[in-house]
C-alpha atoms as a PDB file:
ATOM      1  CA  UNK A   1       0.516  18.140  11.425  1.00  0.00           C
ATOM      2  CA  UNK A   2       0.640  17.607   7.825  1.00  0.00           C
ATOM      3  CA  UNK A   3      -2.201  15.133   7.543  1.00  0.00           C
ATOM      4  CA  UNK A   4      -4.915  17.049  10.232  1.00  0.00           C
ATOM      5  CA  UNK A   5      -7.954  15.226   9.643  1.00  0.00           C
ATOM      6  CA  UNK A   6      -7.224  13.274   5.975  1.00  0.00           C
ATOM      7  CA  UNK A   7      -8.564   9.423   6.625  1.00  0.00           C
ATOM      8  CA  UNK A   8      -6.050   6.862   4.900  1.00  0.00           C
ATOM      9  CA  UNK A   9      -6.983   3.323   3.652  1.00  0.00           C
ATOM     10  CA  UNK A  10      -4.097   1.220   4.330  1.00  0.00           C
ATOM     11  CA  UNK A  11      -3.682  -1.339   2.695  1.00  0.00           C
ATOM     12  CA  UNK A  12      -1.206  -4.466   3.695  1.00  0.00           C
ATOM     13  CA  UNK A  13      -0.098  -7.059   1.401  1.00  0.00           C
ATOM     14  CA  UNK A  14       2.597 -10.292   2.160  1.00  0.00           C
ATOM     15  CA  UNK A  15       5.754  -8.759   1.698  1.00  0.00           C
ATOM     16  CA  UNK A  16       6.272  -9.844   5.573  1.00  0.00           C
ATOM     17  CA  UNK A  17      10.150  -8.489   5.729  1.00  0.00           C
ATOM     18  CA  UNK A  18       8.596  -5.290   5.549  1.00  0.00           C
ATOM     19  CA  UNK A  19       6.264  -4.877   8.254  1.00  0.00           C
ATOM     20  CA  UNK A  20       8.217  -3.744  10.675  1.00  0.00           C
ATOM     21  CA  UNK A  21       9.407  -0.718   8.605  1.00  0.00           C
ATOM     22  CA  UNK A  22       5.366  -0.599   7.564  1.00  0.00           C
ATOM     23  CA  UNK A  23       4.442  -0.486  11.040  1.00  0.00           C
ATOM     24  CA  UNK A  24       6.771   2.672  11.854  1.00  0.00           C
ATOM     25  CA  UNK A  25       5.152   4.313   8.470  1.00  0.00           C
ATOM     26  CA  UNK A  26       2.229   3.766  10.396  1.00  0.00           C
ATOM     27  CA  UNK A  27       2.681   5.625  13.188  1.00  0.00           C
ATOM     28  CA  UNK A  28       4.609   8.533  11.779  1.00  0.00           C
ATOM     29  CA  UNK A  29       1.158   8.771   9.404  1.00  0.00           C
ATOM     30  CA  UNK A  30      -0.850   9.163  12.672  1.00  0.00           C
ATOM     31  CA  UNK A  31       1.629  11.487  14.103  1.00  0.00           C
ATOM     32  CA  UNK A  32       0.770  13.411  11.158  1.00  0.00           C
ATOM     33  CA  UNK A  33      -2.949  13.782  11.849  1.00  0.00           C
ATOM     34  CA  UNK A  34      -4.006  10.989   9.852  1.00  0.00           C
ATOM     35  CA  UNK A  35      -7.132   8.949  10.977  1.00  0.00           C
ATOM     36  CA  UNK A  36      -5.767   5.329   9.287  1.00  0.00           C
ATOM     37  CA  UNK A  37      -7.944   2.234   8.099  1.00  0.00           C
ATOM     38  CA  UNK A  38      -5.884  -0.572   7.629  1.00  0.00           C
ATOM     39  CA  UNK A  39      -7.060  -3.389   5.077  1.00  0.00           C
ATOM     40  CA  UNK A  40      -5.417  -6.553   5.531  1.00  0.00           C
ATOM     41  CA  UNK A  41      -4.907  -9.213   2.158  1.00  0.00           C
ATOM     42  CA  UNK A  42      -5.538 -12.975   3.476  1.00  0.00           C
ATOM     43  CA  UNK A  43      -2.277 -13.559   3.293  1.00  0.00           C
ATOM     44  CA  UNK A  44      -1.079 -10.155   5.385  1.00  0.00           C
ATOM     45  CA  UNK A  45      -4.153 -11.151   8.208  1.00  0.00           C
ATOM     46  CA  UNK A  46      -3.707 -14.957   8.273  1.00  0.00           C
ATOM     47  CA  UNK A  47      -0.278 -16.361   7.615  1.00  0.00           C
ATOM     48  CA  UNK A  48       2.538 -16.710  10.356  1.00  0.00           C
ATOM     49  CA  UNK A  49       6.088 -16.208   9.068  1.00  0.00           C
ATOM     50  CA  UNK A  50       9.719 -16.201  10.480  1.00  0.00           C
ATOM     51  CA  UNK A  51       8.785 -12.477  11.050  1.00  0.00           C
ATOM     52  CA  UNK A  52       5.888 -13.219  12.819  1.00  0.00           C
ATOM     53  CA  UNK A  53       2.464 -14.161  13.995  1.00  0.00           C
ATOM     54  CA  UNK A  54      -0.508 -13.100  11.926  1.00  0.00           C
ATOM     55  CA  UNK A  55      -2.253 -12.179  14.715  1.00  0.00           C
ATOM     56  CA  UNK A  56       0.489 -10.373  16.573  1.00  0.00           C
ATOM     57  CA  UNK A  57       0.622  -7.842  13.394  1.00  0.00           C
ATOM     58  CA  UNK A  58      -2.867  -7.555  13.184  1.00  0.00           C
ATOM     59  CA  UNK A  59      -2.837  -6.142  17.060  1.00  0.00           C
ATOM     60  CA  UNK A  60       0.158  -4.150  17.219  1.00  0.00           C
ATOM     61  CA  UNK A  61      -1.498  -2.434  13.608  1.00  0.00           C
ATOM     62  CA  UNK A  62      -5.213  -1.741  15.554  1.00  0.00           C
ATOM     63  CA  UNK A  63      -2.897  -0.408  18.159  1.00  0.00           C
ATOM     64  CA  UNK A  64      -0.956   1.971  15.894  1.00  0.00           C
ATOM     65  CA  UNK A  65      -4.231   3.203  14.302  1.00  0.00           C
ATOM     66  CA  UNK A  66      -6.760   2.930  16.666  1.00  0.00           C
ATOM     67  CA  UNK A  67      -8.953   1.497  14.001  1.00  0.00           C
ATOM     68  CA  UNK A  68      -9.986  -2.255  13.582  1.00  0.00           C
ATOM     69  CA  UNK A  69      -8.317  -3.759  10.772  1.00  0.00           C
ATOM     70  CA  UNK A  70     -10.484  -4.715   7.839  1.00  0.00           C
ATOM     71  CA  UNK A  71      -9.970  -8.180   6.211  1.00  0.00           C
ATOM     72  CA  UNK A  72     -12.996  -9.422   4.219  1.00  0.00           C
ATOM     73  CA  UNK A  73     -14.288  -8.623   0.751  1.00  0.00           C
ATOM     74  CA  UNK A  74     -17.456  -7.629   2.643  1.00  0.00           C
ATOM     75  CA  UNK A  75     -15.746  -5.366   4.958  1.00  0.00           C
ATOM     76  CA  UNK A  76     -14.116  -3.572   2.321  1.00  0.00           C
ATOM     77  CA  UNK A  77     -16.557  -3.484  -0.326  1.00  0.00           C
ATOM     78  CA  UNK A  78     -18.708  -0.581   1.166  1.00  0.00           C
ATOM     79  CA  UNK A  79     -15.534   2.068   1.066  1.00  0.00           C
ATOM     80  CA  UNK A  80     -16.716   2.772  -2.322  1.00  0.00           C
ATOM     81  CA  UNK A  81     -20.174   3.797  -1.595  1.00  0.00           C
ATOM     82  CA  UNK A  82     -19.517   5.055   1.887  1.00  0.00           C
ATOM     83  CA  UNK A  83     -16.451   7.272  -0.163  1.00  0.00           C
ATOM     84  CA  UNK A  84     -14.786   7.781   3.854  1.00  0.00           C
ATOM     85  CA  UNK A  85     -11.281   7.555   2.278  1.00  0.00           C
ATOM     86  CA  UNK A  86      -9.462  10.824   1.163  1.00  0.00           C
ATOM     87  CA  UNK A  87      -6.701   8.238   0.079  1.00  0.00           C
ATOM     88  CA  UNK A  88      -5.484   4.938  -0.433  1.00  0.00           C
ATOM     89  CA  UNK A  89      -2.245   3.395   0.341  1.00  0.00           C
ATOM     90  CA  UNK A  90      -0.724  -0.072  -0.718  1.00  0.00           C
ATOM     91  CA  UNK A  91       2.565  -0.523   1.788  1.00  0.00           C
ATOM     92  CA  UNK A  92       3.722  -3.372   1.308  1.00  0.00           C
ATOM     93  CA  UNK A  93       2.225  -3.995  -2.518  1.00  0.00           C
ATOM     94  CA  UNK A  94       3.562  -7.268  -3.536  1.00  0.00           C
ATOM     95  CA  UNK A  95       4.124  -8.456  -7.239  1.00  0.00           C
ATOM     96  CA  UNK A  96       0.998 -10.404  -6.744  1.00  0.00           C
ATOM     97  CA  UNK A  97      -1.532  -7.760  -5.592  1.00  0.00           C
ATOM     98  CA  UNK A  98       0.429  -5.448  -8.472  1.00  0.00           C
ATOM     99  CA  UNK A  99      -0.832  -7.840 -11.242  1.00  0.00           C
ATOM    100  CA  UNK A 100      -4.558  -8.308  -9.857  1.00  0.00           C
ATOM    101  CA  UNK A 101      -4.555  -4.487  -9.597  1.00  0.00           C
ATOM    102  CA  UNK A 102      -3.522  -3.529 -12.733  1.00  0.00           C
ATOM    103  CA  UNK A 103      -5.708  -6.509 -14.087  1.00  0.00           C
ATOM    104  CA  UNK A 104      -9.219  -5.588 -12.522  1.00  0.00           C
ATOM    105  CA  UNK A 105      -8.561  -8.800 -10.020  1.00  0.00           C
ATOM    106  CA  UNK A 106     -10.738  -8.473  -6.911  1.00  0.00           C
ATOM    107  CA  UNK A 107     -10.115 -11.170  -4.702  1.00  0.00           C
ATOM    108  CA  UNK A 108      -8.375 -10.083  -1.536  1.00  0.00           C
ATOM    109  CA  UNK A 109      -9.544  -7.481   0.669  1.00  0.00           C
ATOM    110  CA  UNK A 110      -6.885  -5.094  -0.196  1.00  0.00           C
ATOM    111  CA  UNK A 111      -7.943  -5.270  -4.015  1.00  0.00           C
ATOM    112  CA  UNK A 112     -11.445  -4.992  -3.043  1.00  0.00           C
ATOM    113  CA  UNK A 113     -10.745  -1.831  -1.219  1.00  0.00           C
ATOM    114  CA  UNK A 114      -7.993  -0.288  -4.305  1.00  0.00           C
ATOM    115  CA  UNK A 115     -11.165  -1.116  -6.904  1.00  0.00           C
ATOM    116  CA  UNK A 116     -13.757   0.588  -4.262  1.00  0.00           C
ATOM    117  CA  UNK A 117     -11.420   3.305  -3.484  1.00  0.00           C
ATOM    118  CA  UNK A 118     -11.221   4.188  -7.089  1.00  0.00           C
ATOM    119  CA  UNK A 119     -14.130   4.328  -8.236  1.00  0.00           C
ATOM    120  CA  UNK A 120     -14.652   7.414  -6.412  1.00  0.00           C
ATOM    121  CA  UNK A 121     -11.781   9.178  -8.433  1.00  0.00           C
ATOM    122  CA  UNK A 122      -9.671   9.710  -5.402  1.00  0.00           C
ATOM    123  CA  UNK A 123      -5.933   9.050  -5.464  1.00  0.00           C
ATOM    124  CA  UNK A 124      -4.065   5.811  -4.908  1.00  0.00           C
ATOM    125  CA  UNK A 125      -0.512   5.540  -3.533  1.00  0.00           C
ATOM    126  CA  UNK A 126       1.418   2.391  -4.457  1.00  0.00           C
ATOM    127  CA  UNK A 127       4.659   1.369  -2.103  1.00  0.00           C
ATOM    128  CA  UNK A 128       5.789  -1.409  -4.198  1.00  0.00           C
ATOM    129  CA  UNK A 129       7.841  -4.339  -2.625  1.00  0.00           C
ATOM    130  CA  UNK A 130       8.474  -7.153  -5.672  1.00  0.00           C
ATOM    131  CA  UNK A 131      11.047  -9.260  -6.268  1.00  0.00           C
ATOM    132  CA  UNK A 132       9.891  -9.777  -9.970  1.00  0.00           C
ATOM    133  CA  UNK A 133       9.531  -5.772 -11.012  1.00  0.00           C
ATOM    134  CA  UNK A 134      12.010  -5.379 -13.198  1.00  0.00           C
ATOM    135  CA  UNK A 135      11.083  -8.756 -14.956  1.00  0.00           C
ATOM    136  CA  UNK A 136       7.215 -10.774 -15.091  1.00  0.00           C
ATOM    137  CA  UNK A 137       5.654  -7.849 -12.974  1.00  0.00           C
ATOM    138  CA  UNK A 138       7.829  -4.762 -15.093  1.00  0.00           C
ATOM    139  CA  UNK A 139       4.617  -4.805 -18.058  1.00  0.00           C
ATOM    140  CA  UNK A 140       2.057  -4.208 -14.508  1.00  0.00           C
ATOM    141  CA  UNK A 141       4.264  -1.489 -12.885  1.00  0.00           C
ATOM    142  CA  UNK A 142       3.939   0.026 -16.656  1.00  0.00           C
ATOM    143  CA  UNK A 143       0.250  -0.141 -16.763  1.00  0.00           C
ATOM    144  CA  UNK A 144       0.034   0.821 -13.068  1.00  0.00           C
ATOM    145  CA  UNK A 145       2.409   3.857 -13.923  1.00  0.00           C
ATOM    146  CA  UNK A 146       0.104   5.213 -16.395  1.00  0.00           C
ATOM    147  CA  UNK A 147      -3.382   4.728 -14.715  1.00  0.00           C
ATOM    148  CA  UNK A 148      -5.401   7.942 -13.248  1.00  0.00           C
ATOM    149  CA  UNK A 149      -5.243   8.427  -9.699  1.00  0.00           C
ATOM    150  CA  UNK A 150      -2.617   6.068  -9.465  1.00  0.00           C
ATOM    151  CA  UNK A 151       0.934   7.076  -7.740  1.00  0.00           C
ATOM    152  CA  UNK A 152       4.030   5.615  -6.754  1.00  0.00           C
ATOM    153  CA  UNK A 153       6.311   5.684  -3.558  1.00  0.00           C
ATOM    154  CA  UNK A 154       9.333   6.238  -5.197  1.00  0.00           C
ATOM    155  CA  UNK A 155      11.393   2.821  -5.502  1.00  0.00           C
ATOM    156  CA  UNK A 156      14.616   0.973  -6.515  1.00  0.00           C
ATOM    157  CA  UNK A 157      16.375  -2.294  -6.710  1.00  0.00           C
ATOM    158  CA  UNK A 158      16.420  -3.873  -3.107  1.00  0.00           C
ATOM    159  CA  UNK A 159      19.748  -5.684  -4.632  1.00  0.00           C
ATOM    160  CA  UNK A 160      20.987  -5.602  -8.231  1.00  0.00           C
ATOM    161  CA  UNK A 161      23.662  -7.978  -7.498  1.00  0.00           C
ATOM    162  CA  UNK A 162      22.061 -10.756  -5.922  1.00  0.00           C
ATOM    163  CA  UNK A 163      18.484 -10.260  -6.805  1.00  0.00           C
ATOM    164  CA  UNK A 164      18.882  -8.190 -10.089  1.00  0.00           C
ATOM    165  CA  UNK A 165      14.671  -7.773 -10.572  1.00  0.00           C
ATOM    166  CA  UNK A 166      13.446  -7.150  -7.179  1.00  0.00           C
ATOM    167  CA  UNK A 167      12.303  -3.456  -6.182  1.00  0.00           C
ATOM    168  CA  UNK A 168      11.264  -1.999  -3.030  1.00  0.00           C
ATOM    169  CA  UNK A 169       9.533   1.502  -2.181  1.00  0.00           C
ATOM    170  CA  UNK A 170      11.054   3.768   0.028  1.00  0.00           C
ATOM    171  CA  UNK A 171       8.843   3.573   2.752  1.00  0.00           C
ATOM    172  CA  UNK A 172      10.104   6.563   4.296  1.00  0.00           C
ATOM    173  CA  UNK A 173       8.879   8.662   1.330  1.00  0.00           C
ATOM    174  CA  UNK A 174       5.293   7.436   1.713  1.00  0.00           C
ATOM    175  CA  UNK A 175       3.878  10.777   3.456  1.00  0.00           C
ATOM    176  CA  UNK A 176       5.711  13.072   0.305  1.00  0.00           C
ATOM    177  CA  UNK A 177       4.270  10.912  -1.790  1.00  0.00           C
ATOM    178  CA  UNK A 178       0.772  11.356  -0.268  1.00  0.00           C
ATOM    179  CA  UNK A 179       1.022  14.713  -0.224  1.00  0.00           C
ATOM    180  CA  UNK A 180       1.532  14.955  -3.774  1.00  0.00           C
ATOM    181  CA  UNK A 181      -0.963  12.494  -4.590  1.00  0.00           C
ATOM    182  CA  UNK A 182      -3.684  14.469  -2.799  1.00  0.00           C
ATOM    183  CA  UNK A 183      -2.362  17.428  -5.080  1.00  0.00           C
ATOM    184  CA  UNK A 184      -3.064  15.653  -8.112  1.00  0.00           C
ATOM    185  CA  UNK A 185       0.831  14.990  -8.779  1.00  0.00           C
ATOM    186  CA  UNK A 186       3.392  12.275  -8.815  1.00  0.00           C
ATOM    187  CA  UNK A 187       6.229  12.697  -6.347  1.00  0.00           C
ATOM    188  CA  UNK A 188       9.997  12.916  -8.580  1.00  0.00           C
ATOM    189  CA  UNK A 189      11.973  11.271  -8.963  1.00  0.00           C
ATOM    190  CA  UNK A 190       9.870   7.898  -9.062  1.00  0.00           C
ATOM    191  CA  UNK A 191      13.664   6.038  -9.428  1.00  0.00           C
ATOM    192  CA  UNK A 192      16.291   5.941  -6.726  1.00  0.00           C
ATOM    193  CA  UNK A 193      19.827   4.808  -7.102  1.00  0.00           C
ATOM    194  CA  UNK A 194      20.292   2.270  -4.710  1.00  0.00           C
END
């Protein structure tokens, strides 16, 4: 088990077309060993999409982890001082939750958690799912990219053609990447060819 014992924040922003594939990074993680916290953005915890019910995904996640998922500023606050995290994981990190990060925004659970997390000089692993990365959000990826502690799943464009900006992490890269991270190191190469 490569993760034996290591307790992962999750975090889960509104990049819904990716919570299935989320869910199954999930699971592999606690096949692994991990001991996962999931941390729900409003958005992630309350809103029902074509890909389904908020509170369908919040279950099937406990499930998955065993843990209850946290989705207040409240409930997240305290993993700074309580420093239980080994490491931090944004899958899905939308465009939006990219900029507040990178910006010092704390107003979702998930940011709440990334600023607490921090604080305590432990890594952060970003899994980046945007469809404005490579254009409004591309100057946040940049600060993001430099930042300590701070590592990325390695991504690419989702679909230069049709949606020439847009980026997505490959999810199935997020335990390498974790491994690094705990290491001190980004995982190479941060850029696929789609």
């Amino acid at each position: 088990m490569l993760l034996k014992g290591i307790k992962v924040g999750l975090g889960i922003t509104g990049s819904f077309c990716t919570f299935d594939t989320v869910l199954t990074e999930i699971k592999r993680l606690v096949d692994e060993g991990a001991d996962v916290y999931p941390i729900m953005s409003y958005n992630a915890s309350n809103l029902d999409t074509k890909f389904g019910l908020a509170e369908d995904w919040i279950e099937k996640i406990e499930e998955a982890t065993g843990n209850r998922v946290i989705a207040t500023l409240q409930d997240a606050e305290p993993i700074g001082p309580s420093a239980y995290l080994d490491i931090m994981v944004i899958a899905p990190c939308t465009g939006n939750t990219l900029a507040k990060i990178a910006n010092g925004i704390t107003d979702t659970p998930v940011c709440m958690a990334y600023k607490a997390h921090l604080r305590n000089g432990k890594p952060v692993v970003i899994a980046v799912s945007t469809n404005d990365g490579l254009s409004a959000n591309a100057k946040n990826l940049g600060l993001l990219l430099d930042k300590k502690n701070v590592y990325f799943v390695p991504f690419s464009q989702d679909d230069p053609i049709k949606k020439p900006t847009s980026i997505i992490a490959h999810y199935d890269m997020i335990i390498p990447t974790i491994l690094e991270a705990l290491k001190g190191r980004q995982i190479q190469p941060i850029l696929f060819r789609s």
